[in-house]
N, C-alpha and C. Protein backbone atom coordinates (compact mmCIF):
# COMPACT_ATOMS: atom_id res chain seq x y z
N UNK A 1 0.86 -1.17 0.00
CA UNK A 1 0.00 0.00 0.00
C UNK A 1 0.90 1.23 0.00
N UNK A 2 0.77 2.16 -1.04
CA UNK A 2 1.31 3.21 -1.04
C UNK A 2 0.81 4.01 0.27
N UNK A 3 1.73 5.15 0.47
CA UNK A 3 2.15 6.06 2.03
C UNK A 3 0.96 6.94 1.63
N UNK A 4 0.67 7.11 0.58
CA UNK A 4 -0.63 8.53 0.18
C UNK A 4 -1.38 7.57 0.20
N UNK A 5 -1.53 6.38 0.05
CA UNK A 5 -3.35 5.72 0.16
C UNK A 5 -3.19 5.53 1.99
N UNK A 6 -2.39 5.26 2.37
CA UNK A 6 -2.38 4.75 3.54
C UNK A 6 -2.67 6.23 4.24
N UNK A 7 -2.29 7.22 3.79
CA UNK A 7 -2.60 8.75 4.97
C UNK A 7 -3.62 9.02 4.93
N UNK A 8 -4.08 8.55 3.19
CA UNK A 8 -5.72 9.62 2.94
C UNK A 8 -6.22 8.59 4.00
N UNK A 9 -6.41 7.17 4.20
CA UNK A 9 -7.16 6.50 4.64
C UNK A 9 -7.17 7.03 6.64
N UNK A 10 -5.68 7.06 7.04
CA UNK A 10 -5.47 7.77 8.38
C UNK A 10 -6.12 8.85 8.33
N UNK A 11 -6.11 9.94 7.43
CA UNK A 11 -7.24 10.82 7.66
C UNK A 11 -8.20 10.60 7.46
N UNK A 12 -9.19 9.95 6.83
CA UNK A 12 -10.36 9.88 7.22
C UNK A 12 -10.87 9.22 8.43
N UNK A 13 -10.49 7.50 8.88
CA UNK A 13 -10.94 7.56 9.85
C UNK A 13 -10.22 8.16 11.25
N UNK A 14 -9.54 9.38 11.21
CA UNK A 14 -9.19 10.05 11.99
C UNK A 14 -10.13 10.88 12.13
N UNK A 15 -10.75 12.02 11.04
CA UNK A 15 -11.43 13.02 10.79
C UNK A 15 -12.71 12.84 11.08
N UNK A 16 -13.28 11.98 11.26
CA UNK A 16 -14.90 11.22 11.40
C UNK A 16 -15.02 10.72 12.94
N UNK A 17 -15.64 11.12 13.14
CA UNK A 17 -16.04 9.86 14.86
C UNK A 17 -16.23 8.68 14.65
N UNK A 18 -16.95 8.09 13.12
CA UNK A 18 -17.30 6.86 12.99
C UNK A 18 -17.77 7.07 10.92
N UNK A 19 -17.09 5.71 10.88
CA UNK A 19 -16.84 6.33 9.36
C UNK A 19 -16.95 4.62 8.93
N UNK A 20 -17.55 4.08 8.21
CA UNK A 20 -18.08 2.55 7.51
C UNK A 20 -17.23 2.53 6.00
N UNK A 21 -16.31 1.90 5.77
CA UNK A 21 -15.53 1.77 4.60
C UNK A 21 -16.52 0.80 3.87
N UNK A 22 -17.50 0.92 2.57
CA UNK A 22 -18.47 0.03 2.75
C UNK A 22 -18.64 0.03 0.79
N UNK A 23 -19.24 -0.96 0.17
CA UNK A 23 -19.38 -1.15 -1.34
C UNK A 23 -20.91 -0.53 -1.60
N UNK A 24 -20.52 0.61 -2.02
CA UNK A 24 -21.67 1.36 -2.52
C UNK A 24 -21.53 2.91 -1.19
N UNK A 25 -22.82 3.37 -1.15
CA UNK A 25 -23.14 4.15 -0.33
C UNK A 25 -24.76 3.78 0.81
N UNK A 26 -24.32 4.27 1.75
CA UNK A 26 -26.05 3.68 2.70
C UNK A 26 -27.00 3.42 1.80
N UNK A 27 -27.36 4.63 1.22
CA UNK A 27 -28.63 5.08 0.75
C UNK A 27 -28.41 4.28 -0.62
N UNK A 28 -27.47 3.31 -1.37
CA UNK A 28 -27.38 2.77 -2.54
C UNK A 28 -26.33 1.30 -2.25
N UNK A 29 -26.21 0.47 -1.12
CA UNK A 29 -25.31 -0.33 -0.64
C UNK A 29 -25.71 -1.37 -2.07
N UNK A 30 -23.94 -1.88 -2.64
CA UNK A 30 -24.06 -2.40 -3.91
C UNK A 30 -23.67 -4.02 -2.90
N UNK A 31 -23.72 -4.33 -1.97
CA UNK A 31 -23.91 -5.60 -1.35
C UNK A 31 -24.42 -5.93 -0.17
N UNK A 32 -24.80 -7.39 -0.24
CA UNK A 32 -25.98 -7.40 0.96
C UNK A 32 -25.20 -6.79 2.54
N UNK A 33 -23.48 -7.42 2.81
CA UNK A 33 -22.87 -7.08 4.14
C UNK A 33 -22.63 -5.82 4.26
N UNK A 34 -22.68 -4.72 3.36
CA UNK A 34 -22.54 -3.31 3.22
C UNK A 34 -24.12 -3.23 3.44
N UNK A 35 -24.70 -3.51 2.90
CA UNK A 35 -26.22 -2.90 3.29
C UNK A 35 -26.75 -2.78 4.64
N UNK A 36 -26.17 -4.22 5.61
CA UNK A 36 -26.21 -4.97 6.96
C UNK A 36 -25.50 -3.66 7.85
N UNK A 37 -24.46 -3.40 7.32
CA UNK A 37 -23.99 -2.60 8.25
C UNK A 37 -24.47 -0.89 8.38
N UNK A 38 -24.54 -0.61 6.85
CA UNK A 38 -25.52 0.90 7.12
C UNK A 38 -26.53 0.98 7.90
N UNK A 39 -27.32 -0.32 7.61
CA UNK A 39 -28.80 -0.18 8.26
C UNK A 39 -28.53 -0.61 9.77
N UNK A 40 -27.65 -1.22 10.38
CA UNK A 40 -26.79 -1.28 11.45
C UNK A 40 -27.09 0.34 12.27
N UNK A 41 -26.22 0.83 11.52
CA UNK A 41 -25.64 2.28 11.94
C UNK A 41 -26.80 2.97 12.26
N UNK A 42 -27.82 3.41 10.66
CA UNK A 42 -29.07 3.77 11.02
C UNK A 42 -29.99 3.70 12.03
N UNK A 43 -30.01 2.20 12.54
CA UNK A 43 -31.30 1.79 13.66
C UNK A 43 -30.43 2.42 14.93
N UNK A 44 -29.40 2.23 14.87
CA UNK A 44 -29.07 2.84 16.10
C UNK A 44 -28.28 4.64 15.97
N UNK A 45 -29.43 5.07 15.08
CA UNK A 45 -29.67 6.47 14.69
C UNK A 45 -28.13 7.17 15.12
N UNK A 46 -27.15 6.44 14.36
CA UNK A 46 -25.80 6.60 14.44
C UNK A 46 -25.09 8.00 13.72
N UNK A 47 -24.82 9.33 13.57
CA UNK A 47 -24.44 9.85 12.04
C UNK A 47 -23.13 9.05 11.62
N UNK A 48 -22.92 8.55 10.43
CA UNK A 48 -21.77 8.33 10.24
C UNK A 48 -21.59 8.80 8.67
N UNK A 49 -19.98 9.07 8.63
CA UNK A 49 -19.38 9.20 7.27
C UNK A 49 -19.29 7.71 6.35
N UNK A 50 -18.92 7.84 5.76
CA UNK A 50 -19.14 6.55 4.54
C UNK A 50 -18.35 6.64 3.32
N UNK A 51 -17.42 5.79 3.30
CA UNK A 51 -16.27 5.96 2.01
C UNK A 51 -16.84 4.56 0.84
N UNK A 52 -17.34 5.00 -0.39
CA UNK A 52 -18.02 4.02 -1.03
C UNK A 52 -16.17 3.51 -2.28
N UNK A 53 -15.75 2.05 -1.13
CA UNK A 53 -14.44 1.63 -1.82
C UNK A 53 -15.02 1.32 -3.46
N UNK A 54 -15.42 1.07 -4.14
CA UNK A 54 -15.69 0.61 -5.52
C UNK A 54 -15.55 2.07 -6.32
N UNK A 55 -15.12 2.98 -5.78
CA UNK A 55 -15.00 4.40 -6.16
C UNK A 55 -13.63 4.64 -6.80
N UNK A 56 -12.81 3.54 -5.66
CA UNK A 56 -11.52 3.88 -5.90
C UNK A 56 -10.79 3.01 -5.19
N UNK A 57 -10.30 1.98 -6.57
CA UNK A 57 -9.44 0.87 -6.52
C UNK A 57 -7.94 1.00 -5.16
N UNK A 58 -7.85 2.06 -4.86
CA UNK A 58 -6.49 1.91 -4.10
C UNK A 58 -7.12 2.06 -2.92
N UNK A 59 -8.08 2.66 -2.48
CA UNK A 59 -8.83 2.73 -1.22
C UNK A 59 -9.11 1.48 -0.71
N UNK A 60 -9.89 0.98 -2.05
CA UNK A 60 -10.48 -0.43 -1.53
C UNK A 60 -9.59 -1.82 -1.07
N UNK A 61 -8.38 -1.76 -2.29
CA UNK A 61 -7.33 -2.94 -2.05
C UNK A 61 -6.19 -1.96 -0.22
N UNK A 62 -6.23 -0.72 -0.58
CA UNK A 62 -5.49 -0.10 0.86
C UNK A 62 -6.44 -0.62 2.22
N UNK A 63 -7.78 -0.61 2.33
CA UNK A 63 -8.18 -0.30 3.36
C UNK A 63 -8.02 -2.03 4.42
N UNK A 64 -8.24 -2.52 3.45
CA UNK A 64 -8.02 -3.94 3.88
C UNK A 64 -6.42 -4.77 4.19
N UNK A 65 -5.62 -3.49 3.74
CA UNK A 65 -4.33 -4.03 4.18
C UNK A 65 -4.05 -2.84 5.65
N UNK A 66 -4.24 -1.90 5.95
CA UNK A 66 -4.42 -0.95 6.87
C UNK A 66 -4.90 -1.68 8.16
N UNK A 67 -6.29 -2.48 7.92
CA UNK A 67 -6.23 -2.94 9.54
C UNK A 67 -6.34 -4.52 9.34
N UNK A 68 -5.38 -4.83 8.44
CA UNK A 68 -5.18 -6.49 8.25
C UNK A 68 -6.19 -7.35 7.71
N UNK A 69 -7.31 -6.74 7.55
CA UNK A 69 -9.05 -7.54 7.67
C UNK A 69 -9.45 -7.60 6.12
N UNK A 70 -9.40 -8.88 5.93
CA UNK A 70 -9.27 -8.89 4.45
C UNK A 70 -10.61 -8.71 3.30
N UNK A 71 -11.73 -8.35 4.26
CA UNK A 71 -13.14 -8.26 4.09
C UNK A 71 -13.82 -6.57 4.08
N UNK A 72 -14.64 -6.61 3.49
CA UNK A 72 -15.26 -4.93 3.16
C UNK A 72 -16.80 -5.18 3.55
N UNK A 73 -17.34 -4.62 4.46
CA UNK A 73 -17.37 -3.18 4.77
C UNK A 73 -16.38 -3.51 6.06
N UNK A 74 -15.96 -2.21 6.33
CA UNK A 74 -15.03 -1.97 8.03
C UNK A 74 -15.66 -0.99 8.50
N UNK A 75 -15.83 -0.90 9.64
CA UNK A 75 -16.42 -0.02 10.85
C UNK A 75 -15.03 0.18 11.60
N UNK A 76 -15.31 2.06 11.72
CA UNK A 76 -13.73 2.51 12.97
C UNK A 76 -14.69 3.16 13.34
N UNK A 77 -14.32 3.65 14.37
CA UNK A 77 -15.20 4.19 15.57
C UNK A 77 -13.72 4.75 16.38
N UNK A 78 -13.56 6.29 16.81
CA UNK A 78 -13.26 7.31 17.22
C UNK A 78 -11.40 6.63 16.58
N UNK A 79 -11.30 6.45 14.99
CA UNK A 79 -9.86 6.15 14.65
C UNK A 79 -9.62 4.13 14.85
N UNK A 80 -10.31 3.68 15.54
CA UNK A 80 -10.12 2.39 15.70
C UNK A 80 -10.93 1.62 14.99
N UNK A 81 -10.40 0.39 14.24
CA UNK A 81 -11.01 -0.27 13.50
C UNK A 81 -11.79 -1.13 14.56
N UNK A 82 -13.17 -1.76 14.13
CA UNK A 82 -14.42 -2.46 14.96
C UNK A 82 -14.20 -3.54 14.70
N UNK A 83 -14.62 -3.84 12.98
CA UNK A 83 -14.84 -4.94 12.67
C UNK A 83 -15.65 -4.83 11.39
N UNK A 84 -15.99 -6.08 10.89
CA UNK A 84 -17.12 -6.13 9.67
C UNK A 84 -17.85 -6.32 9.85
N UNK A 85 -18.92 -6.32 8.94
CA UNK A 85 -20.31 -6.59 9.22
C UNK A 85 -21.03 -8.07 10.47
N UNK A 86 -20.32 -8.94 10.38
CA UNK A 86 -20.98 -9.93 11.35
C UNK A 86 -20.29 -9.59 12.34
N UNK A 87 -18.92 -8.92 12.90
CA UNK A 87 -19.16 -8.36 14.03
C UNK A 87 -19.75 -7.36 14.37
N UNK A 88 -20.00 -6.69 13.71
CA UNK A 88 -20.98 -5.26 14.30
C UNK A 88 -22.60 -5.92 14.59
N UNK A 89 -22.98 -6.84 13.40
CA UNK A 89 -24.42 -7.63 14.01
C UNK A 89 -24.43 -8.18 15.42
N UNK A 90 -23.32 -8.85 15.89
CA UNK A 90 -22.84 -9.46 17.12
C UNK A 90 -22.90 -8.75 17.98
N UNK A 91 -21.97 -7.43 17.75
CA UNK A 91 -22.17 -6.36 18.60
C UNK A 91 -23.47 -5.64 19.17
N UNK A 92 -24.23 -5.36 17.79
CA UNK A 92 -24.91 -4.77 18.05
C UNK A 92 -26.66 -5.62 18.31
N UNK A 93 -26.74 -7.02 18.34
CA UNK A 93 -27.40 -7.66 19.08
C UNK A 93 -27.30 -7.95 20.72
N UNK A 94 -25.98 -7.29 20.94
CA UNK A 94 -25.77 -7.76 22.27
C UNK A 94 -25.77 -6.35 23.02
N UNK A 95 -25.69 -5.00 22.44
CA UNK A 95 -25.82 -4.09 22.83
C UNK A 95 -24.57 -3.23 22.97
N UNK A 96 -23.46 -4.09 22.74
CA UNK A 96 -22.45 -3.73 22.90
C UNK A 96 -22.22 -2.30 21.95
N UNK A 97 -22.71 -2.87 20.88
CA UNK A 97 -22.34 -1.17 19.69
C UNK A 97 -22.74 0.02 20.06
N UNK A 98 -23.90 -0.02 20.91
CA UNK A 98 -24.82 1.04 21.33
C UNK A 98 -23.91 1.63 22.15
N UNK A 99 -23.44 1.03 23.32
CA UNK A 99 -23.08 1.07 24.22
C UNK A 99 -21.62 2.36 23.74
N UNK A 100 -21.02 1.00 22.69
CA UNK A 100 -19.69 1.99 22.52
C UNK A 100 -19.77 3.27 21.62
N UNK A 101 -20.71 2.83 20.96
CA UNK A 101 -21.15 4.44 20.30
C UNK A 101 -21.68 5.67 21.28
N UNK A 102 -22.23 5.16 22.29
CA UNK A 102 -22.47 6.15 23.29
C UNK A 102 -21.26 7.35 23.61
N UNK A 103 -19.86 6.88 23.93
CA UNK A 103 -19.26 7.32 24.23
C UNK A 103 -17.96 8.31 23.43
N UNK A 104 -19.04 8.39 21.73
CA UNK A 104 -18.45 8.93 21.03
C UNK A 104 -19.07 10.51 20.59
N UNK A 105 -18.20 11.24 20.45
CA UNK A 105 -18.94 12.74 20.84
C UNK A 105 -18.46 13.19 19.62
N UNK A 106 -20.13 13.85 18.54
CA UNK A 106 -20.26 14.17 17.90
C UNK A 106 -20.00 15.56 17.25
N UNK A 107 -19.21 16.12 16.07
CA UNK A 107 -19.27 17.58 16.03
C UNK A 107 -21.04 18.30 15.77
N UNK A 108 -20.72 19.37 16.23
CA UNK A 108 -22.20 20.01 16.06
C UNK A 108 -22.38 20.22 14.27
N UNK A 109 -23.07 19.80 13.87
CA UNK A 109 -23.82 19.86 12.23
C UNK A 109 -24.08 21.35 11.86
C-alpha cells in the first residue's frame, strides 16, 4: 500500500467519529454485508461518514491491508477499526455497539 493511500485513509478515519468503509453508499449499498452494516448504523440512529471503496481501486485494495481484515465493509469508531459486518451484528445484538457508540462525541452539524 502506497504512504498517500495509507494517509488519505489515516485521515479519514481520523477526521470522522465513525466512518463505515463500505461497497456502494447507505442510501445505494451495492452488497448485501454493506447494506447490513448501514442499516446497522441507522437503527441505532448513528451519524456516520461513509467511504463508497468501488470508487476507488487503491482505497479499496489499501483499506483492507491498513487494519489487516481482508473483508469490506469496516467499521472505525473514534480512529479504531471495529470490525465487519458480522461483528458489528454481534455487537450490536448484544448491545455492545450502542453502548460503545455512546461514548463517542459528535461535532455540532
Amino acid at each position: 500500500m502506497s504512504d498517500d493511500v495509507q494517509q488519505r485513509i489515516k485521515q479519514m478515519v481520523t477526521t470522522y467519529p465513525v466512518v463505515l468503509f463500505m461497497k456502494g453508499t447507505p442510501d445505494f449499498p451495492q452488497c448485501g454485508f454493506s447494506n447490513m452494516a448501514a442499516n446497522i448504523l441507522k437503527d441505532l440512529s448513528t451519524p456516520f461518514a461513509s467511504f463508497d471503496v468501488l470508487s476507488d481501486p487503491d482505497v479499496r485494495q489499501g483499506i483492507k491491508q491498513y487494519a489487516n481484515w481482508p473483508t469490506i465493509p469496516q467499521l472505525y469508531i473514534k480512529g479504531e477499526f471495529v470490525g465487519g459486518s458480522d461483528i458489528m451484528r454481534e455487537m450490536w445484538e448484544a448491545g455492545e455497539l450502542k453502548a460503545m457508540l455512546a461514548n463517542v462525541e459528535f461535532p455540532e452539524a
